[in-house]
Protein backbone atom coordinates (compact mmCIF):
# COMPACT_ATOMS: atom_id res chain seq x y z
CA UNK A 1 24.77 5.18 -6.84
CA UNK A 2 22.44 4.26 -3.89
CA UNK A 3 21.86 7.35 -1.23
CA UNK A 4 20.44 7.10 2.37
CA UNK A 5 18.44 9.61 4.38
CA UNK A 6 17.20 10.09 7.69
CA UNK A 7 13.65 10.86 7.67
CA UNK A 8 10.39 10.83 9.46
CA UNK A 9 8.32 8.02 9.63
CA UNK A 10 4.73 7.89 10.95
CA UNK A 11 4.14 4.82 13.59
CA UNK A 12 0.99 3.70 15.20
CA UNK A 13 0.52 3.90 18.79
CA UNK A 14 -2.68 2.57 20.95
CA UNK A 15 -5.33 4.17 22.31
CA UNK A 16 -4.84 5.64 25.83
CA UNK A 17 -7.97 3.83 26.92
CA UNK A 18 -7.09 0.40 25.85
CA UNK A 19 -9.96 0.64 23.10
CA UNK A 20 -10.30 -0.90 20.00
CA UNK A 21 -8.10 1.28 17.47
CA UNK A 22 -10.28 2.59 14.54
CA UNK A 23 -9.93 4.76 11.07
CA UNK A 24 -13.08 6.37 9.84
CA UNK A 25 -13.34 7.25 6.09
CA UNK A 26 -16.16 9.42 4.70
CA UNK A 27 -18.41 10.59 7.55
CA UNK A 28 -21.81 10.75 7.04
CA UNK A 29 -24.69 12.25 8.98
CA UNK A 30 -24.97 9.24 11.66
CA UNK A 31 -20.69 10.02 12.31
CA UNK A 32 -20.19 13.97 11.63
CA UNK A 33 -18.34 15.04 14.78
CA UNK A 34 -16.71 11.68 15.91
CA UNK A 35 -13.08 11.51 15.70
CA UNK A 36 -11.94 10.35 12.42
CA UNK A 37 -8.96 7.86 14.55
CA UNK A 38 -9.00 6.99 18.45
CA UNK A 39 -4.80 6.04 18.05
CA UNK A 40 -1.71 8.28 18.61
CA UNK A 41 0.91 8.65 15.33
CA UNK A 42 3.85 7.98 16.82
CA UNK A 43 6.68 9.61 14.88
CA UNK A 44 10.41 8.51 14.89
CA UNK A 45 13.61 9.41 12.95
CA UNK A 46 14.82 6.28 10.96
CA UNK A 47 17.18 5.75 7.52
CA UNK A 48 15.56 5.09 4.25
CA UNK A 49 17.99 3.43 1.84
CA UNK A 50 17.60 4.40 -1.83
CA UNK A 51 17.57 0.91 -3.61
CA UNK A 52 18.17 2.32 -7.03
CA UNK A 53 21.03 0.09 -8.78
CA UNK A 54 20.05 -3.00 -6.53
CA UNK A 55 16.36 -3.25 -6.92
CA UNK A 56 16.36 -7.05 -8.00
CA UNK A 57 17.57 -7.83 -4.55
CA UNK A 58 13.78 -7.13 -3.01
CA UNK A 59 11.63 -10.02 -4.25
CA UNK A 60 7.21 -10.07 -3.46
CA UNK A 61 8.38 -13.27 -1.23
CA UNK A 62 11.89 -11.96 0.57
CA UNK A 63 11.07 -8.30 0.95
CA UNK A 64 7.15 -8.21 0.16
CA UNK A 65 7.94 -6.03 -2.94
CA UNK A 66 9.19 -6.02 -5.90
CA UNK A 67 10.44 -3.34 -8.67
CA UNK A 68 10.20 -3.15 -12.30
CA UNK A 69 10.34 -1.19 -15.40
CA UNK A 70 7.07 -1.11 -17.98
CA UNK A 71 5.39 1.91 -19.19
CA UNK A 72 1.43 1.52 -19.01
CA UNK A 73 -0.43 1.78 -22.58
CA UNK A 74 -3.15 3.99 -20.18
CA UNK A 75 -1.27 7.47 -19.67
CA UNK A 76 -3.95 10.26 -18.86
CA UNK A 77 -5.59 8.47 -15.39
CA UNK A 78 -8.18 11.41 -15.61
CA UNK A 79 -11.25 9.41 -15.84
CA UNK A 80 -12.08 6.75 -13.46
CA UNK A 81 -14.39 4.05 -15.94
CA UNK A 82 -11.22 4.68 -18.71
CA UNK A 83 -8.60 3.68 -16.51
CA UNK A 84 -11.00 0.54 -14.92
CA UNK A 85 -11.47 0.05 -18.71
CA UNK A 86 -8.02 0.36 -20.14
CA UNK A 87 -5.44 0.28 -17.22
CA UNK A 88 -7.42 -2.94 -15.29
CA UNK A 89 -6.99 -5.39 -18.43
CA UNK A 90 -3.16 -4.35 -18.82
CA UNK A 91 -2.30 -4.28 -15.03
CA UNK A 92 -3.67 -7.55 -14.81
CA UNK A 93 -1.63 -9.11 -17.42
CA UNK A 94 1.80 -7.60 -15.82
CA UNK A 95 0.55 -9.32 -12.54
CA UNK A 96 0.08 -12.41 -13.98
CA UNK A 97 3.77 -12.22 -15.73
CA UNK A 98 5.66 -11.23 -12.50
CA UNK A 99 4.16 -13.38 -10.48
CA UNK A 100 3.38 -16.64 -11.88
CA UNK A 101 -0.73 -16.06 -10.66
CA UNK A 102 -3.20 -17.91 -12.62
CA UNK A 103 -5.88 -15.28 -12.19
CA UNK A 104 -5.89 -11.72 -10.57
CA UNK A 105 -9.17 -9.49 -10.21
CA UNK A 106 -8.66 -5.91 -9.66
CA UNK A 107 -11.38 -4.33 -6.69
CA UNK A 108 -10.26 -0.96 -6.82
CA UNK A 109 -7.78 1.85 -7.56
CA UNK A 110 -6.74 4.86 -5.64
CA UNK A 111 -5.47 8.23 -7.86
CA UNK A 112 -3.44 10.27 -5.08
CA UNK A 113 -2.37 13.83 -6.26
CA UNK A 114 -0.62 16.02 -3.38
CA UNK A 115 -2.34 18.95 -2.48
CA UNK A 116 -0.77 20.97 0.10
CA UNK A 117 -2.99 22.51 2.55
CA UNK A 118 -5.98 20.59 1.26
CA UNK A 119 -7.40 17.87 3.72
CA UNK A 120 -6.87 14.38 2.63
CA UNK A 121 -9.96 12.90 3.60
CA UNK A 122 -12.03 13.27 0.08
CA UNK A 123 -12.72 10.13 -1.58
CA UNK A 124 -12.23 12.30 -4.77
CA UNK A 125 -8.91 13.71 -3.27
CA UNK A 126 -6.71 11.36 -2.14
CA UNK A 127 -3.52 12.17 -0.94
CA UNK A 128 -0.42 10.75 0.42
CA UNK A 129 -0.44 8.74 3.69
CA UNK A 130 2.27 9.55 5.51
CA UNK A 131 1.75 6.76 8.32
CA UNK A 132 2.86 3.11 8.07
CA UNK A 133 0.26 1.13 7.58
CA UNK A 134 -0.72 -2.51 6.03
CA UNK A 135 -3.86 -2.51 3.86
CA UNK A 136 -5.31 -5.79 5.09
CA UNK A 137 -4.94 -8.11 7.42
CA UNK A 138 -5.21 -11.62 6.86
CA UNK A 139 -9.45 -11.81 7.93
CA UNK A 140 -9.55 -8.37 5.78
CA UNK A 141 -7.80 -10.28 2.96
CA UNK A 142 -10.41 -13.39 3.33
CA UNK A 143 -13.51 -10.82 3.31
CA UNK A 144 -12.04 -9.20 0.32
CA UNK A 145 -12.53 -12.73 -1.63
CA UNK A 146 -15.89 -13.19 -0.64
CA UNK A 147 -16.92 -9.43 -1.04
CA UNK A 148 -15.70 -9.67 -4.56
CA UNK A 149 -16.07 -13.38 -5.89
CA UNK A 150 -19.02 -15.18 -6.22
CA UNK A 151 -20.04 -17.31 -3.25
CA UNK A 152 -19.74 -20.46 -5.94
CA UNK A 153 -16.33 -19.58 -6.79
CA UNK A 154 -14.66 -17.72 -2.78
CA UNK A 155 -14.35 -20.98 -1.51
CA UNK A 156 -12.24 -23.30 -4.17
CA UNK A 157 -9.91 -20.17 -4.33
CA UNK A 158 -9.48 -19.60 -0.92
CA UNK A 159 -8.22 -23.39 0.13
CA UNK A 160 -4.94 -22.80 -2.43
CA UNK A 161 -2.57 -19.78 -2.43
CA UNK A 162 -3.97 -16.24 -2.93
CA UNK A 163 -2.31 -12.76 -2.26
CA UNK A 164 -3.40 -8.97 -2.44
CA UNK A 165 -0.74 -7.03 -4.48
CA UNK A 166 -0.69 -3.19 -4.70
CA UNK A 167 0.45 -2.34 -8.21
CA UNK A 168 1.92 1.00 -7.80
CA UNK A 169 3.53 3.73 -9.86
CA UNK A 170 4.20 7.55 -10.36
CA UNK A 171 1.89 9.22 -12.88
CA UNK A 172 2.87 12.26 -14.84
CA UNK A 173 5.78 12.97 -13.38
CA UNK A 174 8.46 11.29 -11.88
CA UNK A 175 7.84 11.02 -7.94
CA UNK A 176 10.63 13.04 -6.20
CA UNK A 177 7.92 15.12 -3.85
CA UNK A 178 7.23 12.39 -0.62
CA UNK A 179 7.72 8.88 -2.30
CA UNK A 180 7.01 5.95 -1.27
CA UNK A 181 8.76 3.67 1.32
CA UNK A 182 8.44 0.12 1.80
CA UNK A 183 9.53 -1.80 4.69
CA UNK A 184 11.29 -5.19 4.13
CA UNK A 185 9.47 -7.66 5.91
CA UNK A 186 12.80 -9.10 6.66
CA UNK A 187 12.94 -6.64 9.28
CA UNK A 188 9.07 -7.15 10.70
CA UNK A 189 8.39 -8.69 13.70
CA UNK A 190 4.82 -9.92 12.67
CA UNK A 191 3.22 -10.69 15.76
CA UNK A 192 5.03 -7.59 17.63
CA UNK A 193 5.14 -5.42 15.42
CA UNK A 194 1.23 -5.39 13.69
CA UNK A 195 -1.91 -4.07 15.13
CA UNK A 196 -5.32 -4.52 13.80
CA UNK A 197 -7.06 -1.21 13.14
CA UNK A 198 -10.92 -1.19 12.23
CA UNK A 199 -11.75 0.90 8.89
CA UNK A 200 -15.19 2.07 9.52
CA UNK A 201 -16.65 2.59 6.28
CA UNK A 202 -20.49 4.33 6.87
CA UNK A 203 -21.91 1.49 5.44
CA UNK A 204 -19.07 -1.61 6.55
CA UNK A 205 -16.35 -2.34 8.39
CA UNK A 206 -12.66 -3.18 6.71
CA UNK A 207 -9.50 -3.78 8.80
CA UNK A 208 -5.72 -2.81 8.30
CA UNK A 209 -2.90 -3.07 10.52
CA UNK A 210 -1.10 -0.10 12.20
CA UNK A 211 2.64 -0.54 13.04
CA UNK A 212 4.48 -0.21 16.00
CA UNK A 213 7.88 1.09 16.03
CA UNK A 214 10.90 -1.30 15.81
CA UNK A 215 14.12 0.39 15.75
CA UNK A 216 15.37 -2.66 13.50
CA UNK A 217 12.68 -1.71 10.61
CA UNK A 218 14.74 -1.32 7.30
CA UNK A 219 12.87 1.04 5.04
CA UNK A 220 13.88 1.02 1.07
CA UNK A 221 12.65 3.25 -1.86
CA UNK A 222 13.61 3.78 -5.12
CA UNK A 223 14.68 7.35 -5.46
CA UNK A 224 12.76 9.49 -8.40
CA UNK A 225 10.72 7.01 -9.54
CA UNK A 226 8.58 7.10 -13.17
CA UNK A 227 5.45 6.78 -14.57
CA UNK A 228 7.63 3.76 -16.38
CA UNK A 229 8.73 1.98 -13.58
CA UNK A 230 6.46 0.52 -11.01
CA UNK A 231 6.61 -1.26 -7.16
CA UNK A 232 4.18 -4.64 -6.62
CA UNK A 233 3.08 -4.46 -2.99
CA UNK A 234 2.21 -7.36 -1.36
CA UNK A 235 -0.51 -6.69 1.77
CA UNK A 236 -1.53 -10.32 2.12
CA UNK A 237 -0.07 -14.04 1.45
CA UNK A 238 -1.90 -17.05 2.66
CA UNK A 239 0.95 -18.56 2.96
CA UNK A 240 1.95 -18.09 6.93
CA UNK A 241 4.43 -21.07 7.74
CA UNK A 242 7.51 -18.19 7.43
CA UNK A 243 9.26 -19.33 4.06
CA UNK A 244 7.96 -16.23 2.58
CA UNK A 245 7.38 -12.35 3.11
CA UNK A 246 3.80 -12.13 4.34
CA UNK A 247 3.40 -8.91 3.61
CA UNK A 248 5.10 -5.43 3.46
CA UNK A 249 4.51 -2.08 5.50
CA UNK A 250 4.78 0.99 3.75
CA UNK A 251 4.34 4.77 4.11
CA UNK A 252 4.73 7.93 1.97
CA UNK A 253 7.67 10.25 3.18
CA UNK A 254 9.26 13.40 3.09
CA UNK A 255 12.46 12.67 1.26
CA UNK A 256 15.01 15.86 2.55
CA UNK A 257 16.71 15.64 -0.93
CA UNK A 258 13.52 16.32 -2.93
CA UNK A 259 14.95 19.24 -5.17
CA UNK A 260 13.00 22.36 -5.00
CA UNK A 261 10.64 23.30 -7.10
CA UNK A 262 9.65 19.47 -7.39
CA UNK A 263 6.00 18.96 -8.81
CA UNK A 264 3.49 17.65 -5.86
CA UNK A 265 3.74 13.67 -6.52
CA UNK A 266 1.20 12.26 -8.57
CA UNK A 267 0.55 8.44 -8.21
CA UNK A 268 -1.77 5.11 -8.47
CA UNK A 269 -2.12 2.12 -6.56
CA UNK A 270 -4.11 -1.22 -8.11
CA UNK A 271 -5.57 -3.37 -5.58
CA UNK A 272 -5.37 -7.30 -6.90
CA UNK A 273 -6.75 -10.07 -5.64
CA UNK A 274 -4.47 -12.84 -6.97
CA UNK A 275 -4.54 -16.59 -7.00
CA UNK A 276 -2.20 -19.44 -7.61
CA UNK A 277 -3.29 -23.47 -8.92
């Protein structure tokens, strides 16, 4: 049985000065002091529909995500060069499955374990992030190619389909304490909706999109998720003639039916560049 909630989701709002929005991640001693955003979160009261029961009706190219069931051979994701090691080779091979791709290359993973009262800005602590938020945008998504594909190879790739896909899931436990949320791009207003955000990096620059409120946003989960199940997220699709979800927003939430006493959510997200012949 499916369940709705009203909740609190995090928008993006612009800078008062009409300046170009930024995020900066891990200060160093040329930033310490500068504001780590320049943007206003925005929040609003919305529904969240629990999708549990209908799941197969939210497809990577209708809703920009997709659900599915398949426990991971990897299970402790204590130690970053085991999981590249173990978790990488098997993620990429469920990619490949659900999707059709020809070839996917992981660039990175993200452990988040909830800490409350702990800051969320460690790159050895990551948290939730409860704001909406796109990881790429489509330059981002083009950059990400050529920062991770040989300069022989970035170009062939790039002039036939290619995505990024999150590969997400709970770890340890299921993930009753603030899921996740996606938002079906059904219900996006791309060119509205989306603003480019700069992700200043000490050493580069990366860029996601914030998003703006749209009362007609339609926000799903899948209530308790497990370590066995898992969400593909789909931040980028060269494909931009409309026949197909471009993308998906998404957000971690508090979910007002979390029972108490719930362990602190414990998750992973795969990043995936993936390609099509």
């Amino acid at each position: 049985m499916t369940s709705n909630a009203i909740t609190t989701f995090n928008y993006f709002s612009a800078p008062p000065d009409g300046s170009r929005p930024y995020n900066r991640l891990y200060t160093d001693s040329t930033t310490e002091g500068k504001p780590s955003r320049n943007w206003i979160q925005e929040p609003h009261e919305l529904q969240v529909e629990d999708v549990r029961g209908k799941e197969e009706l939210y497809k990577l190219d209708n809703a920009g995500f997709q659900y599915g069931r398949e426990a991971s051979k990897h299970a402790s994701f204590l130690n970053d060069d085991e999981i590249e090691r173990e978790y990488y080779s098997e993620s990429i091979d469920l990619i490949k499955r659900v999707t059709g791709a020809t070839r996917v290359v992981v660039f990175d993973h993200t452990l988040r374990r909830r800490r409350p009262g702990e800051a969320g800005d460690n790159p050895q602590k990551r948290q939730p992030v409860s704001q909406a938020h796109v990881d790429q945008t489509p330059a981002a998504a083009i950059a990400r190619v050529h920062r991770h594909l040989p300069p022989t190879e970035a170009p062939a790739l790039l002039r036939k389909r290619f995505q990024i896909i999150n590969l997400w899931r709970p770890i340890s436990h299921p993930a009753e304490d603030w899921p996740l949320a996606l938002c079906d791009y059904r219900s996006v207003d791309f060119e509205k909706d989306l603003v480019p955000v700069a992700l200043l990096y000490p050493d580069r620059e990366g860029e996601t999109f914030g998003v703006k409120y749209n009362p007609n946003h339609q926000w799903k989960y899948l209530k308790g998720m497990t370590p066995e199940e898992f969400v593909l997220i789909k931040c980028s699709d060269s494909i931009e003639d409309g026949s197909v979800a471009r993308l998906t927003p998404h957000t971690a939430f508090q979910d007002p039916s979390t029972p108490e006493g719930a362990p602190p959510r414990e998750s992973i997200e795969l990043r995936a560049l993936v390609f099509y012949d």
